[in-house]
Protein backbone atom coordinates (compact mmCIF):
# COMPACT_ATOMS: atom_id res chain seq x y z
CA UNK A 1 218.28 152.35 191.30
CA UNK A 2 219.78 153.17 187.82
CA UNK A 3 216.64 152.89 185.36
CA UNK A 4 214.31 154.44 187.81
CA UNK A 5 212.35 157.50 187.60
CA UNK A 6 212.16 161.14 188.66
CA UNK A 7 210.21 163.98 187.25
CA UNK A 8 210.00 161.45 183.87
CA UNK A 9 214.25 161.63 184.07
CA UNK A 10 215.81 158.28 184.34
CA UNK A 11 218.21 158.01 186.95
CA UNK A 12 221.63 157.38 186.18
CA UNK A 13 223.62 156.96 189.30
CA UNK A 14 225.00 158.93 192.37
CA UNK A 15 227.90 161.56 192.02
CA UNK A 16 229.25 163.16 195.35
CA UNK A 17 229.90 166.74 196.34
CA UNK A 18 230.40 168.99 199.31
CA UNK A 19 227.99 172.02 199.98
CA UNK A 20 224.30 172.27 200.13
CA UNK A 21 222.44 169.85 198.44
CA UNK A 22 218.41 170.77 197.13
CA UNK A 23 215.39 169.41 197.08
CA UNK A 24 213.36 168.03 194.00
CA UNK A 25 212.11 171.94 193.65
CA UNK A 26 215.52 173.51 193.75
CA UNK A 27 215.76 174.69 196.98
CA UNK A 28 218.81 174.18 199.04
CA UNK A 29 219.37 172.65 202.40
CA UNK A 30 221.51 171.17 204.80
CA UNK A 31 219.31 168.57 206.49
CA UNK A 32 220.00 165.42 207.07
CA UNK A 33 218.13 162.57 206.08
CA UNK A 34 218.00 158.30 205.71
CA UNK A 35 220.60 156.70 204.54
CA UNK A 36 217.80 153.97 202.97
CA UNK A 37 218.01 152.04 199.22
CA UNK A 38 219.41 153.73 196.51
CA UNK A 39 219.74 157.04 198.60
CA UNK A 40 221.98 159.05 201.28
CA UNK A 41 221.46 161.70 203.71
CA UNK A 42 221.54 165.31 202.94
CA UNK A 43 225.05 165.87 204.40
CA UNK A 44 226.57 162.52 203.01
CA UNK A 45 227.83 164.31 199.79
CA UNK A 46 225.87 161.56 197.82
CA UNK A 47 223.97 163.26 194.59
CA UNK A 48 221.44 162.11 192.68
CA UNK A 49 222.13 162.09 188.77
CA UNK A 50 219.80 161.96 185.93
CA UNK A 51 219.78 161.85 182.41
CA UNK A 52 221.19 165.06 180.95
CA UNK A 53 224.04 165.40 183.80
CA UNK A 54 226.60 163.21 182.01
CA UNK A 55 227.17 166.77 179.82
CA UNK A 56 227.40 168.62 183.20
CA UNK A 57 231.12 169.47 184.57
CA UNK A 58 230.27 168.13 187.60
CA UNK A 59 227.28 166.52 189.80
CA UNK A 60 224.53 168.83 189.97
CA UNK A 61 223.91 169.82 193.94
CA UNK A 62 220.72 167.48 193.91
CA UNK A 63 220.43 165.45 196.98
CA UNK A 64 220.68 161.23 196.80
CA UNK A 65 217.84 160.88 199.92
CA UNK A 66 214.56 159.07 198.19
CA UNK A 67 212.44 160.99 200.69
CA UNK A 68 213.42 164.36 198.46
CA UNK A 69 211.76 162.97 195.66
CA UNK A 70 208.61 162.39 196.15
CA UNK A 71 207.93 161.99 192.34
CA UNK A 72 210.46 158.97 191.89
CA UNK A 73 209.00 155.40 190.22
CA UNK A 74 211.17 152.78 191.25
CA UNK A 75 210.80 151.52 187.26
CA UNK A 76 215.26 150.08 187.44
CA UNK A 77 215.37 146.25 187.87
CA UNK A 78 216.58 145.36 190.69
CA UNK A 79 220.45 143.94 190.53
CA UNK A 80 219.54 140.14 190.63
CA UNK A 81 216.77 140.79 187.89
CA UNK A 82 219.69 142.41 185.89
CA UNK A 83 221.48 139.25 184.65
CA UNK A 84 221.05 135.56 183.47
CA UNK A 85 219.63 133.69 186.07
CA UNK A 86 222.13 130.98 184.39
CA UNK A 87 225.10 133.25 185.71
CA UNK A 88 224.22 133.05 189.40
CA UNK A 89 225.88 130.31 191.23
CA UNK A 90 224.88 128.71 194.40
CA UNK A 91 229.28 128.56 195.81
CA UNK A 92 229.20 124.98 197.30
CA UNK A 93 227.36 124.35 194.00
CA UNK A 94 230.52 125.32 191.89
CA UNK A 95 232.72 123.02 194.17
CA UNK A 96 231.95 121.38 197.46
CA UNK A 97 233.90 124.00 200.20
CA UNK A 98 233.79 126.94 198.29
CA UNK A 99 230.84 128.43 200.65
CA UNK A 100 233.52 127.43 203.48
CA UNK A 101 236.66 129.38 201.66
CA UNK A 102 235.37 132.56 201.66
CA UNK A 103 233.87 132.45 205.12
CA UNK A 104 237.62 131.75 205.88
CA UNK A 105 238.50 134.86 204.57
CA UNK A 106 235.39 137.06 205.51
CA UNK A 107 235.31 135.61 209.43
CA UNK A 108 238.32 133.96 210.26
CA UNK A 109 241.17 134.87 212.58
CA UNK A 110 242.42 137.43 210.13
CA UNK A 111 238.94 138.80 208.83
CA UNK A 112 238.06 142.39 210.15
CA UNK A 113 236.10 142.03 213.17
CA UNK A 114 233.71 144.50 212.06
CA UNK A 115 233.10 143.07 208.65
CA UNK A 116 230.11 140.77 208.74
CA UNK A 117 228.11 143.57 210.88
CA UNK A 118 228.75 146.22 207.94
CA UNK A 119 227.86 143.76 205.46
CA UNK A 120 224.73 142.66 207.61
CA UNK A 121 223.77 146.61 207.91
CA UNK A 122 224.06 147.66 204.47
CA UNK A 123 221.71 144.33 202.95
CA UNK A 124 219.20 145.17 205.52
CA UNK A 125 218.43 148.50 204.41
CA UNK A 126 218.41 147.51 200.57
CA UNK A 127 221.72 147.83 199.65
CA UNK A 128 223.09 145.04 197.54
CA UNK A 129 227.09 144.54 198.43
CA UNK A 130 229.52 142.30 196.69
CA UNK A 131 232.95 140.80 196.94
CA UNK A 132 235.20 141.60 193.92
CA UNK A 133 238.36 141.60 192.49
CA UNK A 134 241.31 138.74 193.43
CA UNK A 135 239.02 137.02 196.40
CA UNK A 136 236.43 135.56 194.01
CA UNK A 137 238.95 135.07 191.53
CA UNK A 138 241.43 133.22 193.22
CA UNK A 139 238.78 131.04 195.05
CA UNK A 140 236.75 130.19 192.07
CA UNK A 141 240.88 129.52 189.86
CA UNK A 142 241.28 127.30 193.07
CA UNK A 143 238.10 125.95 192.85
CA UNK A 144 238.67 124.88 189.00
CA UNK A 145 241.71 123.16 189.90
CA UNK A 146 240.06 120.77 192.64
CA UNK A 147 241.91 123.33 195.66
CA UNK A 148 238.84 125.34 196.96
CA UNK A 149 240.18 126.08 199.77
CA UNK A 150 243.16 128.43 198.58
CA UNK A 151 243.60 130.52 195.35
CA UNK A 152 245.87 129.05 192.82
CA UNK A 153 246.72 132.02 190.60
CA UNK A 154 248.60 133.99 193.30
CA UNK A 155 249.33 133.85 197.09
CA UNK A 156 249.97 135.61 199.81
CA UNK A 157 246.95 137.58 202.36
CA UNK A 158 244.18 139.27 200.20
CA UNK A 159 242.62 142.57 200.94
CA UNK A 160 238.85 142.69 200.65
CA UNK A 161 238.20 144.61 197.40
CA UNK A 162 234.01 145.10 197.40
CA UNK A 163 231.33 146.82 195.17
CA UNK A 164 227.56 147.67 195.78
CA UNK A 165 224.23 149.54 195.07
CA UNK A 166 225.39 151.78 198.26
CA UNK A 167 226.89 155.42 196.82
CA UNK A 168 229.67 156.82 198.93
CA UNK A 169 228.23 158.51 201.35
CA UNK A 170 225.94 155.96 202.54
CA UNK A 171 228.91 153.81 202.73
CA UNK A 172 230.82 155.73 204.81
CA UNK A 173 228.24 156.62 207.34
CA UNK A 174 227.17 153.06 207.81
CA UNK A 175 230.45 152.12 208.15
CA UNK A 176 230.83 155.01 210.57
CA UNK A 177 228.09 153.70 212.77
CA UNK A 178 228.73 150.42 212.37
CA UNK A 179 232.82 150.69 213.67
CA UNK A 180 231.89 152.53 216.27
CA UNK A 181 229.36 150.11 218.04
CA UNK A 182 232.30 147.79 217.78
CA UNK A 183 235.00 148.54 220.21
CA UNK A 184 237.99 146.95 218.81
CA UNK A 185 237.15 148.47 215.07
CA UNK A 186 236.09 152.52 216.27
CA UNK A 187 239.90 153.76 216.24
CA UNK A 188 240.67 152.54 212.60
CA UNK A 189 241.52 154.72 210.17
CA UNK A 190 239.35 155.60 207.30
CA UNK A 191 240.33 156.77 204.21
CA UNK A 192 237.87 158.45 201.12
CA UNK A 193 238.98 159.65 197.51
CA UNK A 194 236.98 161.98 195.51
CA UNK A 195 238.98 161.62 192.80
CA UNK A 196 237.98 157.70 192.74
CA UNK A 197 235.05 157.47 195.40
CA UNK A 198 236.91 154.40 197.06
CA UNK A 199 236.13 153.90 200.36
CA UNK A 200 238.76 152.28 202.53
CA UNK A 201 238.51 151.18 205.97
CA UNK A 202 242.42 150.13 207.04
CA UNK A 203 244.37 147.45 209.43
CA UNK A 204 246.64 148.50 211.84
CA UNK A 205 248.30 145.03 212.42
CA UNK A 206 249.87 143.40 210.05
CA UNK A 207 248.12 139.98 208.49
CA UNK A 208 244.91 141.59 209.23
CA UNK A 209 243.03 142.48 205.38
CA UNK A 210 241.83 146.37 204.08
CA UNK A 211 238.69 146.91 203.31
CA UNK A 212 238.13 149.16 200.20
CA UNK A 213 234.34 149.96 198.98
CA UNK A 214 233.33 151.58 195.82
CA UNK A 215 230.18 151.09 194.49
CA UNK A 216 228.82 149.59 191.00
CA UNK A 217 230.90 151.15 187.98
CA UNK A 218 228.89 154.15 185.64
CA UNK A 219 230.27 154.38 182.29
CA UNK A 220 229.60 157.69 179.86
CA UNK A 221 230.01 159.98 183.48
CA UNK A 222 233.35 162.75 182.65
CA UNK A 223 233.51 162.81 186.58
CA UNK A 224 233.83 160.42 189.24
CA UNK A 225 230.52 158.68 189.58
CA UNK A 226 228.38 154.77 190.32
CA UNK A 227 225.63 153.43 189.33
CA UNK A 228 223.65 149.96 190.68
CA UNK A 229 224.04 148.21 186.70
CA UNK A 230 225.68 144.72 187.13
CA UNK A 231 226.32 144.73 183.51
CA UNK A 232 227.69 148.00 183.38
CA UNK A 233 229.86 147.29 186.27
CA UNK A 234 231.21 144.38 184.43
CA UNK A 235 231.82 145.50 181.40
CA UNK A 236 233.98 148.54 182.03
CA UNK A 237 236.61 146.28 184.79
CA UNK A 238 240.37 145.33 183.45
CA UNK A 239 239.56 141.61 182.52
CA UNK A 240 236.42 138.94 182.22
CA UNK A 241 238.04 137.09 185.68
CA UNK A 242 238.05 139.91 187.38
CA UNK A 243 234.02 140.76 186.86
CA UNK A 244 233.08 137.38 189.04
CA UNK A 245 231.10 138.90 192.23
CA UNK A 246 230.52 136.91 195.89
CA UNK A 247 227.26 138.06 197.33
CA UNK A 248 228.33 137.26 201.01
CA UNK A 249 224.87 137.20 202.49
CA UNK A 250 223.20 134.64 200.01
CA UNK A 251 226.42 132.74 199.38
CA UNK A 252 226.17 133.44 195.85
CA UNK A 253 228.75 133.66 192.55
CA UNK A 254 227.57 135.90 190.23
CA UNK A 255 229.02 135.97 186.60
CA UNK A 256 227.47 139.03 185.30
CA UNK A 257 228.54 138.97 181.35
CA UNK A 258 228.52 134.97 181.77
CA UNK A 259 232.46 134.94 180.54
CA UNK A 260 234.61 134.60 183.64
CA UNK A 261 233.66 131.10 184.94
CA UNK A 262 234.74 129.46 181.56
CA UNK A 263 238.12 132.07 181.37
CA UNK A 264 238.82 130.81 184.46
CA UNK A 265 238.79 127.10 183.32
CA UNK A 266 235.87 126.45 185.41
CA UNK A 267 234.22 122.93 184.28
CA UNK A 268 236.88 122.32 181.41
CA UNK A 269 238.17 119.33 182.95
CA UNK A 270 241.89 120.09 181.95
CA UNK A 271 244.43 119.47 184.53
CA UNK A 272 245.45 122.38 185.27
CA UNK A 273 242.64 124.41 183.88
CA UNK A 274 243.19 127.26 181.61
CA UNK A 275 243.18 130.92 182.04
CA UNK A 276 242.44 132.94 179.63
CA UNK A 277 243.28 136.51 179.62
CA UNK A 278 240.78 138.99 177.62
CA UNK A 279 238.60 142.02 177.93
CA UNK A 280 235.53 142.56 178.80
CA UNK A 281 234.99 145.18 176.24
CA UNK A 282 237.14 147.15 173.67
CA UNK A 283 237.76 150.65 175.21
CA UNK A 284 238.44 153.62 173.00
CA UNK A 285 239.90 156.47 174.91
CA UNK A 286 243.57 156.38 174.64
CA UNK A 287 244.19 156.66 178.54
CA UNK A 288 241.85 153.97 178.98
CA UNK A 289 243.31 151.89 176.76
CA UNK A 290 246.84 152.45 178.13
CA UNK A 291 245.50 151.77 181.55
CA UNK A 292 244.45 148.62 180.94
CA UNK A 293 247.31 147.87 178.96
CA UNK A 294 249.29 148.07 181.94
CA UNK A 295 246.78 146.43 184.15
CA UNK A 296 247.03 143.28 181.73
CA UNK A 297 250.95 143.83 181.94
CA UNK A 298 250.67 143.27 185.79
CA UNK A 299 248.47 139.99 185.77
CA UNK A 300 250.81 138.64 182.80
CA UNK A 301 253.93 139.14 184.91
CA UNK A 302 252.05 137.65 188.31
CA UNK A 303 251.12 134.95 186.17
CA UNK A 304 254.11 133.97 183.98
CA UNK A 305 254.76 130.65 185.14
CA UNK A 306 251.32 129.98 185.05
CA UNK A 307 250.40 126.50 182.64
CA UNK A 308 247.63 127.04 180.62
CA UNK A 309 247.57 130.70 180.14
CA UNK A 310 245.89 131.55 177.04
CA UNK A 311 247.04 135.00 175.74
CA UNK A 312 245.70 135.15 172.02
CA UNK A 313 242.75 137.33 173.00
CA UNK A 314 244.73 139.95 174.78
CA UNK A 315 247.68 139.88 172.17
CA UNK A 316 244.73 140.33 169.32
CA UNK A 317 243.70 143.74 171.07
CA UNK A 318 247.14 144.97 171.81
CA UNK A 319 248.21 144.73 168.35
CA UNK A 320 245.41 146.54 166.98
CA UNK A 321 246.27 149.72 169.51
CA UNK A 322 247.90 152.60 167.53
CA UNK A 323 251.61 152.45 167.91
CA UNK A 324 251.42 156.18 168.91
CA UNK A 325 249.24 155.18 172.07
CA UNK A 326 251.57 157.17 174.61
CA UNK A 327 251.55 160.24 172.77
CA UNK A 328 248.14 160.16 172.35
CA UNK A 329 247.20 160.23 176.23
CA UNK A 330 244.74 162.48 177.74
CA UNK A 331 245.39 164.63 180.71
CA UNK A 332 248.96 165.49 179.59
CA UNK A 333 251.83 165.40 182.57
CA UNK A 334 248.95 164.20 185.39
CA UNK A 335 248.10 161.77 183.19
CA UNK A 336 251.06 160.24 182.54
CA UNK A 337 252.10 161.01 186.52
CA UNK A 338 249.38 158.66 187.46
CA UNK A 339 250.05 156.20 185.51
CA UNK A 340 253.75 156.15 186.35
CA UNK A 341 252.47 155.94 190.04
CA UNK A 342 249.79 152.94 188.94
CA UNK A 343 252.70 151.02 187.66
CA UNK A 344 255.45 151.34 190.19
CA UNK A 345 252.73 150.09 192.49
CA UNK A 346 251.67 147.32 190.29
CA UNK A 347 255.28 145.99 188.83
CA UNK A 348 257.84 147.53 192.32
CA UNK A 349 260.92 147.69 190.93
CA UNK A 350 259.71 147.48 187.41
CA UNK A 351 259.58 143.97 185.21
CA UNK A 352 263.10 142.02 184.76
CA UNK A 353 264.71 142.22 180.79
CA UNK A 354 262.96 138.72 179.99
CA UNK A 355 259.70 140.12 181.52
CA UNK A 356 260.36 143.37 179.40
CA UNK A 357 261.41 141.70 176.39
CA UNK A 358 258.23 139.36 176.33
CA UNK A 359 255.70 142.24 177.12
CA UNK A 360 257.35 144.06 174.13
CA UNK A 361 256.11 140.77 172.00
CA UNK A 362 252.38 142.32 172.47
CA UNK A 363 253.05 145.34 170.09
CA UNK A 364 254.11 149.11 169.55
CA UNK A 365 251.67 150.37 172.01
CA UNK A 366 252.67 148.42 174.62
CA UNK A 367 256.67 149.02 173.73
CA UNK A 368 255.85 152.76 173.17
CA UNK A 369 254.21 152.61 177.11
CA UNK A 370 257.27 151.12 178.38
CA UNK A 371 259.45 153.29 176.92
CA UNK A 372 257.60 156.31 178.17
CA UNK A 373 257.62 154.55 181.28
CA UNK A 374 261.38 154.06 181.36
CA UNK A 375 261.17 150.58 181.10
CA UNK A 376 265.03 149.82 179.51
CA UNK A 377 265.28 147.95 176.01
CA UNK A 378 268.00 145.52 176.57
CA UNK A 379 270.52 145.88 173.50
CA UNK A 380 270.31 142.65 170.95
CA UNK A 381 273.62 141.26 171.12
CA UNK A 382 273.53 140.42 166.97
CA UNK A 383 272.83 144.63 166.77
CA UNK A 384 276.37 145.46 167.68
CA UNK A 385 279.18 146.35 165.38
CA UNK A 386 281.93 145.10 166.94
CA UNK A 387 279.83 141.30 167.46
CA UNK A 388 278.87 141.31 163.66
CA UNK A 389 282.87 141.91 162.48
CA UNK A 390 284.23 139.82 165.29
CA UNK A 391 281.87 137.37 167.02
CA UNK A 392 284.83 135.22 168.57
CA UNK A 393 286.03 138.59 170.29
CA UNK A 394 283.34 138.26 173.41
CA UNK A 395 284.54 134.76 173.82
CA UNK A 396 288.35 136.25 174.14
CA UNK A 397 289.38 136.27 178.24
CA UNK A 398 290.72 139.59 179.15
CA UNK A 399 294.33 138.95 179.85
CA UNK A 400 294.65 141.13 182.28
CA UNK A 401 292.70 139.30 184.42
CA UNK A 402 295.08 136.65 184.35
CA UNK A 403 297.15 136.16 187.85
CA UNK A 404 300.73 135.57 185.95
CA UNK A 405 300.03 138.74 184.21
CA UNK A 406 299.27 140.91 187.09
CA UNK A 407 302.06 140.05 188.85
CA UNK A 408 304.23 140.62 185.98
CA UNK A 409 303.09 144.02 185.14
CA UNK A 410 302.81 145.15 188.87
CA UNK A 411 298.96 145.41 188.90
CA UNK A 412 297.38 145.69 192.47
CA UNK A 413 295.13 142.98 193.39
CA UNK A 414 291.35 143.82 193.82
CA UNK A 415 290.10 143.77 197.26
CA UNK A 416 287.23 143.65 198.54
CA UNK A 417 284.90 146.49 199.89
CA UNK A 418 283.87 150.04 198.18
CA UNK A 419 286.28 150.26 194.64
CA UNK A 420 287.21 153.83 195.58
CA UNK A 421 286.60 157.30 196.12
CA UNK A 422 288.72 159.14 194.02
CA UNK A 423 286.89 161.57 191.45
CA UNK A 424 287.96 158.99 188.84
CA UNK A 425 285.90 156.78 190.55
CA UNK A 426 282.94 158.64 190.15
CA UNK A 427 283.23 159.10 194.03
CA UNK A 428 280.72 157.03 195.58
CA UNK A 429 276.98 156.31 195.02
């Protein structure tokens, strides 16, 4: 666990490598060992980081399996000693058939078949695991508003977005085993990113829901690492209703900072509750920034029509970005590559002009994004020239349009189908 002990280091988290990993005296190996709590086997890429390995370019080739340590004092707090018992929630306790709307989702007709073994697997060997993301947000929104058995800030079939004390390469060997004990589930396809440790186990039919794993989020790290810190998980996601957490095997809500209940209009009485849009912390690091500039630009476009939204938070940290924000991006062209890519799959097709216009409202960083982005500006009609001499010309018919006139002057009628092909016509698409 993050806070514990080895050799008097405190442990950070788990990075992941290929190669040889060592053992606490250095020496390498490619044994294999448990995949028990807080640790991986010796070929499951997990590795074990400790204070000092944040300044490292990478994680150090020290293995993630407890048994190589035999110096470690399991001094962290464990993750439900981590937080306000005030913030964890019984579900039926926040609203009668809550408990009953996530089993829906976890074991119903459309649920992966494999899913409540996996989740059974990883809690008994001491791995805490989590829903996150638009399940508990959605249920607990629909909750709020007296509908706990749907999600009332967005339809359609969610995908199973989930976090834990498990590091990647536990993960994926549990899952592993677990899929293949189950007949239906072994032929899946699996997917795994270095660059983001997500694990992702995929459907094949459609209706049926994705699951993608990555454990608890480990801030500070300049590569791709987690941790097992609730709080630090929390604090470094998009928005406060998005840090809500379903522990499937206790049936419990967990509200980590203690925020995203009450942005979520949960016990406010209002009909229909509000939402409130903020974040959980004020990021620094101009990519970061931009990135979850464009993460709130997805949620406020999803949510447009939405009554109650309460924007004054987000609005108050988007105006106090610098208005150079997209030249100020680290990474360069990759940088600025992903985040094209982040945004054609959050906003496909890109926002409408209203959608544009009203995102534009939220300041010079967020304009300078979407113009980097290629997000049009749509002209202001009072701008032009020729409207400012002669406003009453745009309300002038063209006369050519005019049937009497076209006949007069010999004018073809427009037909339909393709308007030509000639090089004058700019000759197709």
């Amino acid at each position: 666990m993050t806070g514990d002990l080895v050799d008097g280091r405190r442990v950070l988290g788990f990075g992941h490598a290929d190669g040889p990993v060592s053992w606490a005296d250095g020496t390498g190996t490619n044994g294999t060992g448990r995949s028990g709590a807080g640790g991986g086997g010796g070929d499951s890429g997990d590795r074990l980081l400790l204070d000092g390995d944040e300044r490292a370019s990478g994680p150090p080739a020290r293995s993630a399996d407890p048994d190589r340590h035999p110096a470690l004092e399991r001094t962290g707090p464990p993750p439900y000693r981590q937080i306000d018992a005030g913030n964890v929630h019984h579900a039926d306790a926040l609203a009668p058939g809550l408990v009953a709307a996530f089993e829906g989702l976890l074991y119903g007709p459309d649920a992966p078949g494999y899913l409540g073994a996996l989740l059974d697997r990883l809690d008994a060997e001491g791995h805490g695991v989590w829903l996150v993301g638009g399940v508990p947000r959605d249920l607990v929104a629909g909750a709020a508003a007296g509908a706990a058995g749907g999600p009332a800030t967005g339809g359609g079939t969610h995908d199973l977005d989930a976090t834990g004390t498990a590091p990647a390469g536990v993960f994926r060997t549990v899952a592993d085993e677990v899929l293949a004990l189950d007949g239906a589930s072994a032929e899946l396809p699996r997917l795994f990113s270095p660059r983001s440790l997500v694990c992702s186990v995929l459907a094949v039919r459609r209706g049926e829901r994705t699951l993608d794993y990555r454990g608890l989020g480990l801030t500070g790290m300049p590569y791709p690492a987690t941790g097992t810190d609730l709080l630090q998980d929390a604090r470094q996601r998009d928005l406060t209703v998005n840090t809500l957490l379903y522990d499937p095997v206790r049936r419990l809500v967990l509200d980590p900072l203690g925020w995203a209940l009450a942005d979520l209009g949960h016990g406010s009485g209002a009909a229909p509750p509000p939402l409130r849009i903020a974040l959980p912390e004020s990021p620094t690091r101009p990519d970061v920034c931009a990135e979850l500039l464009l993460r709130a630009a997805k949620f406020l476009i999803r949510w447009e029509a939405r009554p109650g939204l309460d924007t004054a938070a987000l609005r108050s940290w988007a105006a106090g970005l610098p208005a150079d924000l997209a030249v100020r991006l680290d990474g360069g062209p990759e940088g600025w590559s992903r985040l094209a890519e982040l945004w054609k799959a959050w906003v496909p097709g890109g926002p409408t002009a209203a959608q544009a216009k009203s995102l534009r409202d939220y300041g010079p960083a967020m304009s300078g994004l979407l113009d980097r982005l290629g997000v049009r500006r749509e002209p202001d009609v009072r701008e032009r020239p020729d409207v400012r001499e002669e406003p009453h010309v745009r309300e002038r018919p063209d006369v050519r349009e005019r049937r009497d006139v076209r006949e007069r002057s010999g004018v073809p009628e427009r037909s339909g189908g393709s308007f030509g092909s000639g090089p004058a016509d700019g000759g197709g698409a």
